[in-house]
Protein backbone atom coordinates (compact mmCIF):
# COMPACT_ATOMS: atom_id res chain seq x y z
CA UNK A 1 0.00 0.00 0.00
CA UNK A 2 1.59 3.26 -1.14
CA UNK A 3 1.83 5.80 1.59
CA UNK A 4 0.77 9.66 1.95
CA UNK A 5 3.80 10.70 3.63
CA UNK A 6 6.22 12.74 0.98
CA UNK A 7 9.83 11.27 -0.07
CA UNK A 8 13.17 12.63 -0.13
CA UNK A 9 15.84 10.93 -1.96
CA UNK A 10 18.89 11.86 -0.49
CA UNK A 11 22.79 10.64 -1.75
CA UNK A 12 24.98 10.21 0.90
CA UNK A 13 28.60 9.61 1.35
CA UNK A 14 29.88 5.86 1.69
CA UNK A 15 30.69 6.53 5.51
CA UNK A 16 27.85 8.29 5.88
CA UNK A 17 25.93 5.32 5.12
CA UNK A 18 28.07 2.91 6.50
CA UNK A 19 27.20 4.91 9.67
CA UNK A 20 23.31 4.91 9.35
CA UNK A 21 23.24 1.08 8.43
CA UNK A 22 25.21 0.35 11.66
CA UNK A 23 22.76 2.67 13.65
CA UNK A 24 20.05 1.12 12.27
CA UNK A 25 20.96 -2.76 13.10
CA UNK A 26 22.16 -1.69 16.73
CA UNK A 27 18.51 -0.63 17.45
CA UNK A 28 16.78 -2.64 14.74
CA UNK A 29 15.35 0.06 12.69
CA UNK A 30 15.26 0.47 9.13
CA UNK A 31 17.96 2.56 7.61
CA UNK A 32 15.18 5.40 6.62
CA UNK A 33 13.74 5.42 9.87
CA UNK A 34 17.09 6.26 10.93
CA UNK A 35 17.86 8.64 8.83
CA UNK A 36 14.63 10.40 9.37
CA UNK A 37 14.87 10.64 13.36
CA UNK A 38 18.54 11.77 12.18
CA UNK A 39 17.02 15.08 10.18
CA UNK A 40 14.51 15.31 12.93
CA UNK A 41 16.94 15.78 16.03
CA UNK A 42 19.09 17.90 13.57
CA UNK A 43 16.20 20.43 12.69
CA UNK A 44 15.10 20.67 16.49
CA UNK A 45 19.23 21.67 17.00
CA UNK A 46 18.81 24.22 14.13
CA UNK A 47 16.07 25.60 15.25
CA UNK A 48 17.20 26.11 18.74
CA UNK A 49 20.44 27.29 17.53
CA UNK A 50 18.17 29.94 15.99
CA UNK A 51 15.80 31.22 18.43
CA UNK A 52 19.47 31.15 20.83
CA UNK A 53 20.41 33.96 18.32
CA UNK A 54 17.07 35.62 18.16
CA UNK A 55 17.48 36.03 22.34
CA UNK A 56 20.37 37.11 22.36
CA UNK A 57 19.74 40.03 19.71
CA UNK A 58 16.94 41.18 21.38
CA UNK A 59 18.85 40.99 24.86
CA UNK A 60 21.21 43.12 23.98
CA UNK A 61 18.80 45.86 22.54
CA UNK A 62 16.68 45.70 25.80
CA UNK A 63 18.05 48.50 27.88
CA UNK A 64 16.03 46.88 31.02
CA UNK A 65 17.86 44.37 33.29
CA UNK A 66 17.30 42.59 35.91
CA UNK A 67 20.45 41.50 38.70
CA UNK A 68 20.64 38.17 39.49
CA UNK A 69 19.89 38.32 43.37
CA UNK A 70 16.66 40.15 42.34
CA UNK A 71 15.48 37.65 39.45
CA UNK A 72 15.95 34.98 41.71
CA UNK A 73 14.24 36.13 45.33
């Protein structure tokens, strides 16, 4: 049965896929199942990466701060 979910074909390096394939036996997944929770955890780091940056710009505009004893009573 053909599925909904869209494709990606992706060509990797031979180490690369050395890699996955010996990820994917260790915990008994298929190699795209792998790969996918791969791209997943690597998106969620990109995106934090980016709202890191995003804090930090608008930290250092905000002329209001807080000390440290105070945040905290």
């Amino acid at each position: 049965m053909p599925t909904k979910q869209p494709r990606l074909n992706v060509v990797l390096a031979p180490s690369t896929f050395v890699t996955i394939e010996k990820i994917a036996r260790h915990q008994g997944k298929s190699m795209s199942v792998v790969a996918k929770e791969l791209m997943e955890d690597a998106i969620e780091k990109h995106e934090d990466m980016l709202l890191s940056e995003l804090a930090m710009k608008r930290e250092a505009r905000s002329k209001k701060t807080v000390g440290h004893d105070k945040a905290w009573r």
